[in-house]
Protein backbone atom coordinates (compact mmCIF):
# COMPACT_ATOMS: atom_id res chain seq x y z
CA UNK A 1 141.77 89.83 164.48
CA UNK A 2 143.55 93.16 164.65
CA UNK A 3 140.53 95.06 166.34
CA UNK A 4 142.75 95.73 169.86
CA UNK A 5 145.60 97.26 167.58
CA UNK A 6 146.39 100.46 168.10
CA UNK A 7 145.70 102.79 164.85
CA UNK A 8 149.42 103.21 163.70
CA UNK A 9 149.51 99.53 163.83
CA UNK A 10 147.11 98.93 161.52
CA UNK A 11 148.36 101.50 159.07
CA UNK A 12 151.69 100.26 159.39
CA UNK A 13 150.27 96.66 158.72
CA UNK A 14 148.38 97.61 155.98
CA UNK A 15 151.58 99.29 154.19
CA UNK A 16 153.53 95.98 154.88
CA UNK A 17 150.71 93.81 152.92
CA UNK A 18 150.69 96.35 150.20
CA UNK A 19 154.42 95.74 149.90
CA UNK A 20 154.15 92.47 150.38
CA UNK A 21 151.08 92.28 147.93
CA UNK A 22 152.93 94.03 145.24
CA UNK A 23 156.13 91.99 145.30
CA UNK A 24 154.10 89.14 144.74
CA UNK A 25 152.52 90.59 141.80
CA UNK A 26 155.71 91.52 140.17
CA UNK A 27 157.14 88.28 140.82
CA UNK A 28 154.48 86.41 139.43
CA UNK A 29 154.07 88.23 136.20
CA UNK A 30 157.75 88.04 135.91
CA UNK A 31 158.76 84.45 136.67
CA UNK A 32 158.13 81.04 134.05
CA UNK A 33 155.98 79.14 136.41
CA UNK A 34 153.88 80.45 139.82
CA UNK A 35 155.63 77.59 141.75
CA UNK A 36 159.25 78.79 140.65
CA UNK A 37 162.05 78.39 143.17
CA UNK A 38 162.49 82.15 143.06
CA UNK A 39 158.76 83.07 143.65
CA UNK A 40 158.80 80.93 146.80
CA UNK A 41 161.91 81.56 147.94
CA UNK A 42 160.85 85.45 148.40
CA UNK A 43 156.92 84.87 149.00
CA UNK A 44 157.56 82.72 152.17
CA UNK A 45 159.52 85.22 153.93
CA UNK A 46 156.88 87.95 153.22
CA UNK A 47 153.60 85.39 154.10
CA UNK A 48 155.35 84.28 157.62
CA UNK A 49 156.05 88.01 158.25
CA UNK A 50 152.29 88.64 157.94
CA UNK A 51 150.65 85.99 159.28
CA UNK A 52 152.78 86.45 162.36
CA UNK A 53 152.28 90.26 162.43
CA UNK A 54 148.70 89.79 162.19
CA UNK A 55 148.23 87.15 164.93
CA UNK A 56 149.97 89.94 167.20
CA UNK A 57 153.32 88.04 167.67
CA UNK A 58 155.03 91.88 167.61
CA UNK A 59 152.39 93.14 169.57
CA UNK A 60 152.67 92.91 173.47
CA UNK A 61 151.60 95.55 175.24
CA UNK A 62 152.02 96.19 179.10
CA UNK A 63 148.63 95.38 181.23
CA UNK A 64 147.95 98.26 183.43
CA UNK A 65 145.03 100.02 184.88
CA UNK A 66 145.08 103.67 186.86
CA UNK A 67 145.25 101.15 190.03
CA UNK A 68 147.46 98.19 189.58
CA UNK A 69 149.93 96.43 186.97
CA UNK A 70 149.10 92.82 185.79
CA UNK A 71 152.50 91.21 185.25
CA UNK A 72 151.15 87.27 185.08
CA UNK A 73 148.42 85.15 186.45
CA UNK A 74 150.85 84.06 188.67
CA UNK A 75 150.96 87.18 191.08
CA UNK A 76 149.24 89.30 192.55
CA UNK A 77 148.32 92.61 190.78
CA UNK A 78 150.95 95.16 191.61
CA UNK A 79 149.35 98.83 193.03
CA UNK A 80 150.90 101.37 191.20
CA UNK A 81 151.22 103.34 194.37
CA UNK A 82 153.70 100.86 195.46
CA UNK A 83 156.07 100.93 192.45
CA UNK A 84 159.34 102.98 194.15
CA UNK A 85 161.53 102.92 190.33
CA UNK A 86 160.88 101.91 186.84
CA UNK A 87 165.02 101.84 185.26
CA UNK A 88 166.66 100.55 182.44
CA UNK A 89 169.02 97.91 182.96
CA UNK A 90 172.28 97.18 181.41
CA UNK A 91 171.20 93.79 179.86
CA UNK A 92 169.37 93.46 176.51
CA UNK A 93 167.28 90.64 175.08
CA UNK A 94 166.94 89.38 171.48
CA UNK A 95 162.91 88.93 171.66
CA UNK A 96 162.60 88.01 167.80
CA UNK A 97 162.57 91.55 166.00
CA UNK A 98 165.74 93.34 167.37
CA UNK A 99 167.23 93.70 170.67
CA UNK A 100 165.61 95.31 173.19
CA UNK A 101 166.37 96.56 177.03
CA UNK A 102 165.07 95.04 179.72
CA UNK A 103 163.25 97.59 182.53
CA UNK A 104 163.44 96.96 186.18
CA UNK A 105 160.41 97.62 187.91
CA UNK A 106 161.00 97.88 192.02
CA UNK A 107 157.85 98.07 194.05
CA UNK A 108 157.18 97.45 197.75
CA UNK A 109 154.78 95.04 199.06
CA UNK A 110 156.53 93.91 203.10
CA UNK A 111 160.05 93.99 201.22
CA UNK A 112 161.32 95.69 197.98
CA UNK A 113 160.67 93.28 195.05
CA UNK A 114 161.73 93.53 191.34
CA UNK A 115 159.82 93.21 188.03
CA UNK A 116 162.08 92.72 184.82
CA UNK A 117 159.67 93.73 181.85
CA UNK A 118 160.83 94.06 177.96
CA UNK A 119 158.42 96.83 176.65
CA UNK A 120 156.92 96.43 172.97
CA UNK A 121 159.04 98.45 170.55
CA UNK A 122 155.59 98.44 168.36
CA UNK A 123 153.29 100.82 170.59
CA UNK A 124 153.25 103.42 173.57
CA UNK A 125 151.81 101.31 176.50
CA UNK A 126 155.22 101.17 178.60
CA UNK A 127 155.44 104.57 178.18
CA UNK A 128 151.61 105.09 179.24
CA UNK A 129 152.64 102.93 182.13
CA UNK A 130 155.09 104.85 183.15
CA UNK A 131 153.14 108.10 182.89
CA UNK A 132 150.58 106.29 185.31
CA UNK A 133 152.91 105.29 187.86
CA UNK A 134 154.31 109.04 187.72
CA UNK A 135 149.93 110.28 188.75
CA UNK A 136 149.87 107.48 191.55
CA UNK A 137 153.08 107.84 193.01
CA UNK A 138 154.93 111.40 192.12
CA UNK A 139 158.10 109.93 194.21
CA UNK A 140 158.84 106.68 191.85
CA UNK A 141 162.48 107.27 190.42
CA UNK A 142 161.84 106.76 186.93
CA UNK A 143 163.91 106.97 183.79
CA UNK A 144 163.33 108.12 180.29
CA UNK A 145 160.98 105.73 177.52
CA UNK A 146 159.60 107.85 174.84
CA UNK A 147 158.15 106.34 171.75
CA UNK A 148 157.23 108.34 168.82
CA UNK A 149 155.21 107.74 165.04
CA UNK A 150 157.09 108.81 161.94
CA UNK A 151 154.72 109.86 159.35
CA UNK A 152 151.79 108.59 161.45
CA UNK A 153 152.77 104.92 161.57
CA UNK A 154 156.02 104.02 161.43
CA UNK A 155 157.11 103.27 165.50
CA UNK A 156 160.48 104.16 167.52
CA UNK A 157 161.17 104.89 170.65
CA UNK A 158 164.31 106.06 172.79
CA UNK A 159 165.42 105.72 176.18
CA UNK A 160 168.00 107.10 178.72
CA UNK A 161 168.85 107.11 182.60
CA UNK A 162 167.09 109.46 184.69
């Protein structure tokens, strides 16, 4: 299920169903009856979290090769080599874990035409994207995405105007 998951991902995943795993063992031994109000109460929070964490509901990562980005089966594959700017826009979304900023992606096919894409908070593939844009077309006018792993796992990323 989780074998297309980037490393960190699966150690961060793994340290969530430890928690998770843990607090249910405590709660357990501590409560009257396994089917207490409490016991559920906290379990079901922790059991959706998982089960939606390891179907890959926080996992979305951008689909890109050196040649061309894949936005839908609706389009056509976008060339790389036509992408003219990749900025961050002033709206945000809510897109079930936090709020996060919406990109604009301009590229040029008989006409200038935009691309509004909500990179994955969880893992570096915008940021991979944009590094591969930058190798097929030096010119693109592209702002700052950096992501970066805390203690080898644990996922955040920043972002700024060019």
């Amino acid at each position: 299920m989780m074998k297309s998951y980037p490393e960190h991902f699966k150690k961060l995943f793994g340290l969530i169903a430890l928690m998770a795993l843990i607090f249910a063992g405590f709660e357990t031994y501590s409560s009257n009856s396994l089917w207490s109000f409490k016991t559920v109460g906290f379990l079901f929070p922790f059991v959706f979290i998982l089960i939606a964490y390891g179907s890959g509901f926080f996992y979305q990562p951008i689909d890109f090769d050196s040649k061309f980005l894949y936005v839908d089966s609706s389009r056509k594959p976008v060339p790389l080599s036509s992408i003219q700017s990749i900025k961050l826009t002033a709206s945000a979304r809510n897109i079930g874990y936090g709020w996060q900023r919406d990109w604009q992606v301009i590229y040029l096919t008989d006409k200038l035409e935009p691309i509004r894409i909500t990179p994955s908070v969880m893992e570096d593939s915008f940021e991979r994207f944009i590094e591969a844009v930058k190798k097929a077309n030096p010119s693109v006018d592209a702002d700052i995405f950096e992501f970066t792993l805390y203690f080898g796992f644990l996922p955040s990323v920043s972002w700024k105007p060019n």
